[in-house]
PDB file of N, CA and C in Angstrom:
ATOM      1  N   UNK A   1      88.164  13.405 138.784  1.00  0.00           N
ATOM      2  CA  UNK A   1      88.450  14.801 139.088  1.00  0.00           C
ATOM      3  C   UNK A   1      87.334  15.667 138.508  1.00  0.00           C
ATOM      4  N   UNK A   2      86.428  16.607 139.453  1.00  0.00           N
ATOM      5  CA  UNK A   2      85.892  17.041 138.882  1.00  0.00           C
ATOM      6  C   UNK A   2      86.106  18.721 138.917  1.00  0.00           C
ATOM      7  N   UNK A   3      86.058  19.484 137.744  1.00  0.00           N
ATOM      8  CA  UNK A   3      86.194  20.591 137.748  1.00  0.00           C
ATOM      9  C   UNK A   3      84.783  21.646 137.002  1.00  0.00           C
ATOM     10  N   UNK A   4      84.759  22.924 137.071  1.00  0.00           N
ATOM     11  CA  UNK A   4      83.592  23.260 137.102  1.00  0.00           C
ATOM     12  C   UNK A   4      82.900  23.618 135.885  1.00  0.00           C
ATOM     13  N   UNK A   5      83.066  22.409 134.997  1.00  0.00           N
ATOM     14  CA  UNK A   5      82.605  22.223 133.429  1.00  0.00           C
ATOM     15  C   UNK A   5      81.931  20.675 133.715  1.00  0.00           C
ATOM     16  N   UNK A   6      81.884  20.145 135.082  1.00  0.00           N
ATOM     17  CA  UNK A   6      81.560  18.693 135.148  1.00  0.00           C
ATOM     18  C   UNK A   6      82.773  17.450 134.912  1.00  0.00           C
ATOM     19  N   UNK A   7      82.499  16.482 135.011  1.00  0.00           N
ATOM     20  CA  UNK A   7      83.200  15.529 135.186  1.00  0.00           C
ATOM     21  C   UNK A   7      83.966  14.922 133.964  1.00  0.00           C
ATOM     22  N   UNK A   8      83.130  14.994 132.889  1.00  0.00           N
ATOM     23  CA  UNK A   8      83.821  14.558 131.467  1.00  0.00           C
ATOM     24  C   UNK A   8      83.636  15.651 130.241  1.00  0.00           C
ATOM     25  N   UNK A   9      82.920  16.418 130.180  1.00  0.00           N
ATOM     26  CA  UNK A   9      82.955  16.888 129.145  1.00  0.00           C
ATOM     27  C   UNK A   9      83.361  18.578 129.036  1.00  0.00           C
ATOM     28  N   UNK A  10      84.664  19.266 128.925  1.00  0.00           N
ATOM     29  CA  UNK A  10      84.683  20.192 128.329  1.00  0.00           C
ATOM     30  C   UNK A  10      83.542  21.497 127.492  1.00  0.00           C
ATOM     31  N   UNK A  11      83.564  22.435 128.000  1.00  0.00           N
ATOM     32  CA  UNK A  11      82.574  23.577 127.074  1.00  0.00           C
ATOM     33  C   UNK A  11      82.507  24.000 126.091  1.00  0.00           C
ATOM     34  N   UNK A  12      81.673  23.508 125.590  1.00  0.00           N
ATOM     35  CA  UNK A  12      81.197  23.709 123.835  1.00  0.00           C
ATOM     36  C   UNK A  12      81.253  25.314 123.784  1.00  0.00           C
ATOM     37  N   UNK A  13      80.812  26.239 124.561  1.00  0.00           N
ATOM     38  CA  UNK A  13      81.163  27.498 124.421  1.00  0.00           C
ATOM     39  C   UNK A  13      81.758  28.126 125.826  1.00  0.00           C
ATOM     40  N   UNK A  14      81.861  29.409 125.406  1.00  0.00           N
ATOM     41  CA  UNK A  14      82.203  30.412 126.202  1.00  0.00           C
ATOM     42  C   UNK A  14      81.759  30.635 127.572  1.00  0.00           C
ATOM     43  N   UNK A  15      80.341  31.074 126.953  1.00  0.00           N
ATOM     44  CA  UNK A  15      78.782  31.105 127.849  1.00  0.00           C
ATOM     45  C   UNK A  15      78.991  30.149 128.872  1.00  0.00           C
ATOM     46  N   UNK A  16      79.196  28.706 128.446  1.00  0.00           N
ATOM     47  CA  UNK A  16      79.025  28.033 129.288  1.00  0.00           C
ATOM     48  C   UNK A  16      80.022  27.152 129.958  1.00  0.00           C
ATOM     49  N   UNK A  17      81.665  27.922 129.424  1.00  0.00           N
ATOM     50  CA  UNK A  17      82.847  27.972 130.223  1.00  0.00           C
ATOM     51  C   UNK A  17      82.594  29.088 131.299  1.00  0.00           C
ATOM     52  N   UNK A  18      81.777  29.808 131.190  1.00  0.00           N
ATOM     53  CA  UNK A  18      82.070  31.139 132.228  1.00  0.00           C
ATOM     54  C   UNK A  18      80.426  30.751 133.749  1.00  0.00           C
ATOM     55  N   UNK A  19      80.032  29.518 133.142  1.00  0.00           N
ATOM     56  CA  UNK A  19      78.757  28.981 133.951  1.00  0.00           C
ATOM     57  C   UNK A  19      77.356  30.108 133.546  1.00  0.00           C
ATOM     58  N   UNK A  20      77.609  30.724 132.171  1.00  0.00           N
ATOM     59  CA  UNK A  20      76.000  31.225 132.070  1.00  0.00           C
ATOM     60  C   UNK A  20      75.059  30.306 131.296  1.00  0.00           C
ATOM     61  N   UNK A  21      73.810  30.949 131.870  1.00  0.00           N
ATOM     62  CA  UNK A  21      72.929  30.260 131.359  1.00  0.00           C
ATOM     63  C   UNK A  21      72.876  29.643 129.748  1.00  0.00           C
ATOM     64  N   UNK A  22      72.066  28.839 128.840  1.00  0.00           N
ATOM     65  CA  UNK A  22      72.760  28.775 127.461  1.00  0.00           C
ATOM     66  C   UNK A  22      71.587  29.433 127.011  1.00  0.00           C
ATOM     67  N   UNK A  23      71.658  30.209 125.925  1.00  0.00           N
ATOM     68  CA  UNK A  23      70.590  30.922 125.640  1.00  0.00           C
ATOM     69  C   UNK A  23      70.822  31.102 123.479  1.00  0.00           C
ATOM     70  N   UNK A  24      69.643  31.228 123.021  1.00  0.00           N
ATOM     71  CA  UNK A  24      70.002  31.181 121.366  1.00  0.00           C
ATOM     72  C   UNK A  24      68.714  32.481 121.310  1.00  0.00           C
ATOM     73  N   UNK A  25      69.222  32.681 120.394  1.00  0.00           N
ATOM     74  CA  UNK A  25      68.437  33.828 119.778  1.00  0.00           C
ATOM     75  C   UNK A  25      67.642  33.661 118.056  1.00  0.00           C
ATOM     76  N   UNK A  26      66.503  32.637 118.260  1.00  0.00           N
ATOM     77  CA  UNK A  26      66.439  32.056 116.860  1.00  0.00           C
ATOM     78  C   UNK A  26      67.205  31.339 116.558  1.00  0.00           C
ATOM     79  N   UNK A  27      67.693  30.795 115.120  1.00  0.00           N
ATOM     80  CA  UNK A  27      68.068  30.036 114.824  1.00  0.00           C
ATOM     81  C   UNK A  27      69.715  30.332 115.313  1.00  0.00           C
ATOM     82  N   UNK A  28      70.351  31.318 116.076  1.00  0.00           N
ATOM     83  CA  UNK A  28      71.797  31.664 116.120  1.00  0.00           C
ATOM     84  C   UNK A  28      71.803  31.273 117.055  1.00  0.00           C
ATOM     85  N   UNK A  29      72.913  30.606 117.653  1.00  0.00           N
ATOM     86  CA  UNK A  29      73.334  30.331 118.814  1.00  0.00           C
ATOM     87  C   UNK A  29      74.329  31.134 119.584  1.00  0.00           C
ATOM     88  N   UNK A  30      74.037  31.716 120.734  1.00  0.00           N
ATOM     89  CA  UNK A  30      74.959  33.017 121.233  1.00  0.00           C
ATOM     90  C   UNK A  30      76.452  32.157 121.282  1.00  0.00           C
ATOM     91  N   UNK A  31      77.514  33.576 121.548  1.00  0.00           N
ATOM     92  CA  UNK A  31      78.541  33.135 122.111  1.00  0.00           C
ATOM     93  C   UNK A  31      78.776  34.331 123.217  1.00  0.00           C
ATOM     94  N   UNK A  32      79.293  34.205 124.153  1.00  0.00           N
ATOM     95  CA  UNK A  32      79.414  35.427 125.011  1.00  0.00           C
ATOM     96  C   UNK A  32      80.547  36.033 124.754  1.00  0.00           C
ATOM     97  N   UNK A  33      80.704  37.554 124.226  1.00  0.00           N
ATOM     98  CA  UNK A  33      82.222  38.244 123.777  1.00  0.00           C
ATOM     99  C   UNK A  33      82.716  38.289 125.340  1.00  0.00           C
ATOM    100  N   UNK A  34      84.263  38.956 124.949  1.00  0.00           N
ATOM    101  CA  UNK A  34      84.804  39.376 126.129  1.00  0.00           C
ATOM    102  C   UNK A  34      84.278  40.751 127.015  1.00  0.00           C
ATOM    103  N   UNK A  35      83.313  41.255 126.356  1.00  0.00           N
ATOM    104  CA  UNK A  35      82.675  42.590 127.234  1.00  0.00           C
ATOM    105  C   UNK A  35      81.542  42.015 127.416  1.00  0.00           C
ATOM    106  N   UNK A  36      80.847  41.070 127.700  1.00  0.00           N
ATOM    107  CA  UNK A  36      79.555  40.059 128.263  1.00  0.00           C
ATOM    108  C   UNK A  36      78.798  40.638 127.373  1.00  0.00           C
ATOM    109  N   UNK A  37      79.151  41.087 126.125  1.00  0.00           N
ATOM    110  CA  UNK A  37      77.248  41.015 125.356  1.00  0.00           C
ATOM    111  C   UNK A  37      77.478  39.814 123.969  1.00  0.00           C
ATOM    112  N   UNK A  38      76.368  39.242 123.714  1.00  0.00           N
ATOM    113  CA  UNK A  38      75.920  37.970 123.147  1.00  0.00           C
ATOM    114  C   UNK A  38      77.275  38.482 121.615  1.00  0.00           C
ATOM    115  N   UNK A  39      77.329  37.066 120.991  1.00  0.00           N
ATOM    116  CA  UNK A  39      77.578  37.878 119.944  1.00  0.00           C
ATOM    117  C   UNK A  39      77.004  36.490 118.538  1.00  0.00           C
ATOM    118  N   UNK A  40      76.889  36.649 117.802  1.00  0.00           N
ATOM    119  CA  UNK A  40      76.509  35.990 116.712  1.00  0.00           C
ATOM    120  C   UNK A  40      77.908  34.670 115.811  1.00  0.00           C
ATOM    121  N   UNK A  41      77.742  33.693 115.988  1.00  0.00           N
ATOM    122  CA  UNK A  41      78.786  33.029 115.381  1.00  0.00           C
ATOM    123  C   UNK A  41      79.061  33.168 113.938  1.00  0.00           C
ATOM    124  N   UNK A  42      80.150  33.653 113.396  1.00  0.00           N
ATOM    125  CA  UNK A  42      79.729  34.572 112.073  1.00  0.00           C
ATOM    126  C   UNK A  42      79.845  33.281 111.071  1.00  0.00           C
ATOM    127  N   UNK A  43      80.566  32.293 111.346  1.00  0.00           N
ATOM    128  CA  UNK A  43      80.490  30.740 109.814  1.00  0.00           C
ATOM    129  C   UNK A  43      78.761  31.043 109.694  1.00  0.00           C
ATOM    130  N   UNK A  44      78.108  30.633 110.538  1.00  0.00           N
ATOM    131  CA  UNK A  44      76.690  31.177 110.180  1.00  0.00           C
ATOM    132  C   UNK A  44      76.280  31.978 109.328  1.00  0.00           C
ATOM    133  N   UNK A  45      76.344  32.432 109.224  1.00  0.00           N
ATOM    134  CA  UNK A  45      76.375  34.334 108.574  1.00  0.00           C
ATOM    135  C   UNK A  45      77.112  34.421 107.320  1.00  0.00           C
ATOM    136  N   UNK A  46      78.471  33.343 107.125  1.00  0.00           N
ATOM    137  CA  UNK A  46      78.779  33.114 105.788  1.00  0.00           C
ATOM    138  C   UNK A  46      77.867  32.104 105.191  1.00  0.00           C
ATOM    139  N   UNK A  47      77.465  31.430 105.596  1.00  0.00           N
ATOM    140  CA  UNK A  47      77.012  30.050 105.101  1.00  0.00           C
ATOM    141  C   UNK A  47      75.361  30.561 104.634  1.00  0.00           C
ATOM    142  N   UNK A  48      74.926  31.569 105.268  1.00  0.00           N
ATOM    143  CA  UNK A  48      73.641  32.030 104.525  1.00  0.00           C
ATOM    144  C   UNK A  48      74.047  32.605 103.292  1.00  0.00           C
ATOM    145  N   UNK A  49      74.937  33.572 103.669  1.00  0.00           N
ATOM    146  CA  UNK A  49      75.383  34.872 102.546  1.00  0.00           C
ATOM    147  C   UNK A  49      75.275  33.953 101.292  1.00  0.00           C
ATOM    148  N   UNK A  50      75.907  32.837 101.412  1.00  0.00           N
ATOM    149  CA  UNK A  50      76.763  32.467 100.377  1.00  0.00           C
ATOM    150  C   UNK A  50      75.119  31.384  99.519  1.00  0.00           C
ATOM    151  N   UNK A  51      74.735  30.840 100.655  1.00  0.00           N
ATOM    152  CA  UNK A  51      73.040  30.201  99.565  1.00  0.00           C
ATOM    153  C   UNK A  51      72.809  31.259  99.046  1.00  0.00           C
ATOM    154  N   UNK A  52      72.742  32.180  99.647  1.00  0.00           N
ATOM    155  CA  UNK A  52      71.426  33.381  99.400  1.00  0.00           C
ATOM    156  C   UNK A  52      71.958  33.656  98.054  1.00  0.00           C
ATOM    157  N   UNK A  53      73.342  33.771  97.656  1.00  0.00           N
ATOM    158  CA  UNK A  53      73.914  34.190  96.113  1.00  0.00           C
ATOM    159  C   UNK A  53      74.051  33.127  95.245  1.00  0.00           C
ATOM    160  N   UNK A  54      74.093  31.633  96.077  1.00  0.00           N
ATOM    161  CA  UNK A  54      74.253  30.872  94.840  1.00  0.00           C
ATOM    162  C   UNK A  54      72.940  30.432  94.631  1.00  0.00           C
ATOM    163  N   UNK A  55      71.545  31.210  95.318  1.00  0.00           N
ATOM    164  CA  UNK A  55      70.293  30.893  95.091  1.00  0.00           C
ATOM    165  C   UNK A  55      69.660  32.152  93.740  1.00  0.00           C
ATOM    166  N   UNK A  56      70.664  33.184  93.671  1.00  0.00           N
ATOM    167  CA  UNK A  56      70.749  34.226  92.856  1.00  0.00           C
ATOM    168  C   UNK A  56      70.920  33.432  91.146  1.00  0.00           C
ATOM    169  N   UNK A  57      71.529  32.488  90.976  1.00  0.00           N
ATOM    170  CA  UNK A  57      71.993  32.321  89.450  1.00  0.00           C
ATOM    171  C   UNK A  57      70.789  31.661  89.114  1.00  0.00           C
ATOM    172  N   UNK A  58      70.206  32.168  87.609  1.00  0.00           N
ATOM    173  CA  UNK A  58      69.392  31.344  86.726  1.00  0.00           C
ATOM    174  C   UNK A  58      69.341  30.238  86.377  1.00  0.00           C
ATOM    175  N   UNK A  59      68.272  29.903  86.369  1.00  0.00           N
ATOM    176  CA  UNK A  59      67.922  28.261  85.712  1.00  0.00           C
ATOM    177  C   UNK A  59      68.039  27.298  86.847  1.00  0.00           C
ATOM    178  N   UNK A  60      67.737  27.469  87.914  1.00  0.00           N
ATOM    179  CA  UNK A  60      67.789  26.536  89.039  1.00  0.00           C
ATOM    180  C   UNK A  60      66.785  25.226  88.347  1.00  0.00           C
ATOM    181  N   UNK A  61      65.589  25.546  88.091  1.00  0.00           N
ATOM    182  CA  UNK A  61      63.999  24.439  87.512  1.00  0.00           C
ATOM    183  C   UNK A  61      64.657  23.114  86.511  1.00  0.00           C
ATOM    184  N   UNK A  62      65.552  24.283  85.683  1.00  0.00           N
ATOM    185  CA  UNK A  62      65.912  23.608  84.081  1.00  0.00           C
ATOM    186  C   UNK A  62      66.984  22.828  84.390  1.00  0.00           C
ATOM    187  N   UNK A  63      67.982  23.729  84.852  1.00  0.00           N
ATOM    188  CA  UNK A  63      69.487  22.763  84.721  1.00  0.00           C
ATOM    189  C   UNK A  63      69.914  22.200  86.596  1.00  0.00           C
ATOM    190  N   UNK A  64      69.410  22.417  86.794  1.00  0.00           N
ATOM    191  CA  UNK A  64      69.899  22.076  88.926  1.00  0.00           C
ATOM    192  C   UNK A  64      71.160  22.611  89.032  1.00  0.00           C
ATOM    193  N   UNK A  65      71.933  21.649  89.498  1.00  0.00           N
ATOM    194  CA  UNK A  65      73.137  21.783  89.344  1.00  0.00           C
ATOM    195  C   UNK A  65      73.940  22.192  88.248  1.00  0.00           C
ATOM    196  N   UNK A  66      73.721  21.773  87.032  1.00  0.00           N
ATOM    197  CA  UNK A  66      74.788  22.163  86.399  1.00  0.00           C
ATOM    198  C   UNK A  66      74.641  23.859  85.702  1.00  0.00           C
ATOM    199  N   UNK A  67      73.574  24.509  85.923  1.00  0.00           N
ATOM    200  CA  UNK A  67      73.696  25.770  86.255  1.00  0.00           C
ATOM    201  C   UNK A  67      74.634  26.396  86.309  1.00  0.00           C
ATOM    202  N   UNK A  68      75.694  26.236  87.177  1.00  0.00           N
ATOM    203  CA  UNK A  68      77.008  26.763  87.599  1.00  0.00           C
ATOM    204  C   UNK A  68      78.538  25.814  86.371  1.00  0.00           C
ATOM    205  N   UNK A  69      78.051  25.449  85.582  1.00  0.00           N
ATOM    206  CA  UNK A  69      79.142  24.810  84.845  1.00  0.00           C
ATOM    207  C   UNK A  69      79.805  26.287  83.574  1.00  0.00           C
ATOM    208  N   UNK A  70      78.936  26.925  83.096  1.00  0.00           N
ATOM    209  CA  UNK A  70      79.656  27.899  82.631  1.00  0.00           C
ATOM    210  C   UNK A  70      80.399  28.910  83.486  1.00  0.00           C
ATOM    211  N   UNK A  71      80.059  28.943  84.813  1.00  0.00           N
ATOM    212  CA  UNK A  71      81.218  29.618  85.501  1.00  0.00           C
ATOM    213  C   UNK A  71      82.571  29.132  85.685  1.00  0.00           C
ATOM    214  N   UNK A  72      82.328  27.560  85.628  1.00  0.00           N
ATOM    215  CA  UNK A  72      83.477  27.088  86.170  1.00  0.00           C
ATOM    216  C   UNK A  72      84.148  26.362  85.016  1.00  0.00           C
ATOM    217  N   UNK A  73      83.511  26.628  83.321  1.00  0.00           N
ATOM    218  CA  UNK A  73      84.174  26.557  82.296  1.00  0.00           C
ATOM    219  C   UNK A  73      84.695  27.961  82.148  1.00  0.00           C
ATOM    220  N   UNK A  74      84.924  28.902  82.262  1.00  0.00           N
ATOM    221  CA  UNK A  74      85.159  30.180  82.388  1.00  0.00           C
ATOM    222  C   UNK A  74      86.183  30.690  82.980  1.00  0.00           C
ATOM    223  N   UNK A  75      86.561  30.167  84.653  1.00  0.00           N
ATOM    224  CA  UNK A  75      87.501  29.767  86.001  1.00  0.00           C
ATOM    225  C   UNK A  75      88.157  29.334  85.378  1.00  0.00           C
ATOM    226  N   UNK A  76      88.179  27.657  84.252  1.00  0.00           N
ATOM    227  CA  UNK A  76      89.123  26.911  83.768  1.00  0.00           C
ATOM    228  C   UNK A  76      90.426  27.720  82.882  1.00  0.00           C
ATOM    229  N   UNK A  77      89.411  28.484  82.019  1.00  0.00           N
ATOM    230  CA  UNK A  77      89.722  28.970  80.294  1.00  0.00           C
ATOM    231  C   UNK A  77      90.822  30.017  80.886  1.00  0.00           C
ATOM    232  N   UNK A  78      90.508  31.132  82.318  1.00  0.00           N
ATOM    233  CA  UNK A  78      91.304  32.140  83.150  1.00  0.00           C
ATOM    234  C   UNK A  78      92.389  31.418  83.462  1.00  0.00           C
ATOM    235  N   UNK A  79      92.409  30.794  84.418  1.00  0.00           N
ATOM    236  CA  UNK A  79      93.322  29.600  84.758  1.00  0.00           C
ATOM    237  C   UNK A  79      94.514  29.291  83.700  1.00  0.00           C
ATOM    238  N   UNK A  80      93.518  28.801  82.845  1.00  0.00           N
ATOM    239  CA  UNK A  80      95.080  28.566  81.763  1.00  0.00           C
ATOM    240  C   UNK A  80      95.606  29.844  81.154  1.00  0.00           C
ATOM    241  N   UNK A  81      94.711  30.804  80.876  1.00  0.00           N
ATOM    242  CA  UNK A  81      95.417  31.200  79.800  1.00  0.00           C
ATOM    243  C   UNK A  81      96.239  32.354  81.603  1.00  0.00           C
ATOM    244  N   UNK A  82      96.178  32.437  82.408  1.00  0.00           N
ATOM    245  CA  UNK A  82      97.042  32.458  83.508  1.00  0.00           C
ATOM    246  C   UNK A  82      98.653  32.192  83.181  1.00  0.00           C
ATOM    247  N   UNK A  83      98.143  30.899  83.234  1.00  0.00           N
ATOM    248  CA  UNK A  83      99.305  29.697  83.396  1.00  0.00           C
ATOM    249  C   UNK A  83     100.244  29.656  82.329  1.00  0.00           C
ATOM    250  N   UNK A  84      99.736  29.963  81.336  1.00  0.00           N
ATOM    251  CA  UNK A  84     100.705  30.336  79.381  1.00  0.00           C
ATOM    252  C   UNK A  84     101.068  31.792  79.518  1.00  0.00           C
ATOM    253  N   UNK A  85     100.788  32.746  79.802  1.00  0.00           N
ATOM    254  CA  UNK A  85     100.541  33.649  79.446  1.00  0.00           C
ATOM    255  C   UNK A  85     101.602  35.326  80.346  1.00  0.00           C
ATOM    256  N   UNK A  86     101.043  34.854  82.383  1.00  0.00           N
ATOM    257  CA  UNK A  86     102.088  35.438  82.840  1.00  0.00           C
ATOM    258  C   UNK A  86     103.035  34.865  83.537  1.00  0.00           C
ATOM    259  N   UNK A  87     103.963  35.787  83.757  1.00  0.00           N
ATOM    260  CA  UNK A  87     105.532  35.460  84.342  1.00  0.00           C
ATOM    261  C   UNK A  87     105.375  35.453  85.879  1.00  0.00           C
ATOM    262  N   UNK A  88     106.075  34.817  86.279  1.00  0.00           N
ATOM    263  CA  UNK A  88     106.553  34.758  87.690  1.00  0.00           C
ATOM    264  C   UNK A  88     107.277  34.747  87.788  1.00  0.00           C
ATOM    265  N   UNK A  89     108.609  35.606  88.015  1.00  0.00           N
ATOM    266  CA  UNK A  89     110.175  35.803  88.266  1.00  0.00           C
ATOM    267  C   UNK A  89     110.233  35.854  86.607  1.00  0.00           C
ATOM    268  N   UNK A  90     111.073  34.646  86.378  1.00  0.00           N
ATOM    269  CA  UNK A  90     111.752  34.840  84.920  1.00  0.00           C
ATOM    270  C   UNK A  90     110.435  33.975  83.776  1.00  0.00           C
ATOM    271  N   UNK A  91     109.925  32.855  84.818  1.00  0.00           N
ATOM    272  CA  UNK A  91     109.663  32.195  83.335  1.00  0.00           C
ATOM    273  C   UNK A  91     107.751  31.591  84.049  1.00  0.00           C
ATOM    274  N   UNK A  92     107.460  31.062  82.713  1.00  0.00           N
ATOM    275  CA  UNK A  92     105.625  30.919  83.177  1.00  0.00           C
ATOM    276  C   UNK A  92     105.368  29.169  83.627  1.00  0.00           C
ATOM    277  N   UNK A  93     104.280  28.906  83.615  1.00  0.00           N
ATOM    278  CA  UNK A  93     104.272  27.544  84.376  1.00  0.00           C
ATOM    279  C   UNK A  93     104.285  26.997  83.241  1.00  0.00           C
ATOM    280  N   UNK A  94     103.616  27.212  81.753  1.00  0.00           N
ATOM    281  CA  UNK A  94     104.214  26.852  80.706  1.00  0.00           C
ATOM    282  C   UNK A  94     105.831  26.302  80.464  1.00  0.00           C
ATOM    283  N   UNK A  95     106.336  27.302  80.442  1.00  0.00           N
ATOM    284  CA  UNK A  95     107.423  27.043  80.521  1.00  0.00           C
ATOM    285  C   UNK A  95     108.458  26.006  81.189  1.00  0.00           C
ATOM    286  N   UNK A  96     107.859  25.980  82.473  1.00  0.00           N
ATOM    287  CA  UNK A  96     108.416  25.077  83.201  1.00  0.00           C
ATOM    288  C   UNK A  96     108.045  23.284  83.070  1.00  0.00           C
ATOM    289  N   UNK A  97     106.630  23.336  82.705  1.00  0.00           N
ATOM    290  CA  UNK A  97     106.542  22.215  82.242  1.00  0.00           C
ATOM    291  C   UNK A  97     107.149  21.791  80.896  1.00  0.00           C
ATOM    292  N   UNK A  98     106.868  22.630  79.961  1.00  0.00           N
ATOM    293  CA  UNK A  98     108.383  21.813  78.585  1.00  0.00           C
ATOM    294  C   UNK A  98     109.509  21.975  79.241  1.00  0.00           C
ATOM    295  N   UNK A  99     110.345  22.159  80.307  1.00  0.00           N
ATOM    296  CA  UNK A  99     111.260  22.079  80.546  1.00  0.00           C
ATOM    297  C   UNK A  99     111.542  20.843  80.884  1.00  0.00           C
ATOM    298  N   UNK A 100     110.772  20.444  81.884  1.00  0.00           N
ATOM    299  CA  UNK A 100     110.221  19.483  82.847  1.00  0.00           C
ATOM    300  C   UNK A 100     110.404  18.184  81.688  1.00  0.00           C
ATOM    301  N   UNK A 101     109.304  18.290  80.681  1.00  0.00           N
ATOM    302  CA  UNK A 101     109.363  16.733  79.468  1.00  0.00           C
ATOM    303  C   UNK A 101     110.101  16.926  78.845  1.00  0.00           C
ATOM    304  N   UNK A 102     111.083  17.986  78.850  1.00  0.00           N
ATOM    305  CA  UNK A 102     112.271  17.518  77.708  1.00  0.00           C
ATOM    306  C   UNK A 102     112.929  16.982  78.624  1.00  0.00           C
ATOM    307  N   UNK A 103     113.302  17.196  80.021  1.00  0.00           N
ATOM    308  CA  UNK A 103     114.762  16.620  81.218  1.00  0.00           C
ATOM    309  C   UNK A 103     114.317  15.338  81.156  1.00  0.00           C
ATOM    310  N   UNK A 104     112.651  15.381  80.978  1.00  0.00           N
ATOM    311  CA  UNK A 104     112.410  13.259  81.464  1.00  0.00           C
ATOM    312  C   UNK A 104     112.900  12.208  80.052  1.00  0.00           C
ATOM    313  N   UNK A 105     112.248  13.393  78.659  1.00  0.00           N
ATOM    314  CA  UNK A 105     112.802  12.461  77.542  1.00  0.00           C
ATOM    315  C   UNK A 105     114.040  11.984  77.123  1.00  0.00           C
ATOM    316  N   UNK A 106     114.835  13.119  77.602  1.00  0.00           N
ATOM    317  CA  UNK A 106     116.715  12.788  77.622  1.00  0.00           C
ATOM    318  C   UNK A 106     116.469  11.959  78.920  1.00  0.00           C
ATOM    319  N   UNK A 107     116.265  12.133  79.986  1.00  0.00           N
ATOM    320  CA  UNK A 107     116.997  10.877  80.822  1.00  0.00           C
ATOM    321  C   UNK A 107     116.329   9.294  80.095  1.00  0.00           C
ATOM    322  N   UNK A 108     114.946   9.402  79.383  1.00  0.00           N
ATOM    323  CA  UNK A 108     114.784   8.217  79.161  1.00  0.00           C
ATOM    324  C   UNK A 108     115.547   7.755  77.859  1.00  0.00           C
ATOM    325  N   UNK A 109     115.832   8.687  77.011  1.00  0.00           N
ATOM    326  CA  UNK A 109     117.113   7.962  76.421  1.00  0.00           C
ATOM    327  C   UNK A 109     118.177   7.648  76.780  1.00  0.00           C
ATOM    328  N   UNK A 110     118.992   8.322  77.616  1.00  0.00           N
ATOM    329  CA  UNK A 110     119.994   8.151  78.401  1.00  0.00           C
ATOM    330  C   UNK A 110     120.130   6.575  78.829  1.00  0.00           C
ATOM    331  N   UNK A 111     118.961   6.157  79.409  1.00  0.00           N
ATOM    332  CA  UNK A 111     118.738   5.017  80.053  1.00  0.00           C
ATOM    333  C   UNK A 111     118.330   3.958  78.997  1.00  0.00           C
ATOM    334  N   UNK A 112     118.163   3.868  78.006  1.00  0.00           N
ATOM    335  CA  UNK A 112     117.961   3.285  77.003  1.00  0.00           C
ATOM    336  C   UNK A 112     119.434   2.678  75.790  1.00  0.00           C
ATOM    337  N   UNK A 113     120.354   3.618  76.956  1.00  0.00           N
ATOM    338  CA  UNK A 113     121.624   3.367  75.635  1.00  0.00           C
ATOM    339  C   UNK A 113     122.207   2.706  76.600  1.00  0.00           C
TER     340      UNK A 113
END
């Protein structure tokens, strides 16, 4: 059966669900909007943004990668003191975990007698 995308393969875009020509603009590859003008695929457009800032932090030469480890010792330290610290409804995630190992240490005595 053939229909007017060809015989086996489905349209990778728009453009060329609607039979236009395929056309890129530099390194972007168009997509055709619904009012026929080109438009820019924006993951693109994050995926620079986002080198371009993590090309921003110091010490790329010295440390490479681990560069970014005091941010994400930092993320950790937030995180917890998060997690101890505020409430959600009545009680904190603290909380819920000593709740949590005291119910397992009584059932494992329980099961022990």
């Amino acid at each position: 059966m053939s229909d007017r995308w060809g015989p086996s393969r489905p349209p990778h875009r728009l453009g060329e669900a609607l039979g236009l020509p395929r056309q890129e603009l530099g390194q972007w590859p168009l997509v055709w909007g619904w009012t026929g003008d080109p438009l820019v695929i924006p993951e693109m457009l994050v995926r620079r943004k986002i080198r371009y800032f993590l090309q921003l932090v110091p010490g790329r030469q010295r440390f490479g990668m681990y560069r970014f480890l005091p941010f994400f010792f930092l993320l950790g330290g937030a995180m917890e003191w998060f997690m101890i610290n505020v409430r959600l409804g009545e009680e904190t995630f603290y909380d819920v975990y000593r709740r949590k190992r005291s119910e397992r240490q009584y059932e494992q005595r329980m099961e022990e007698r």
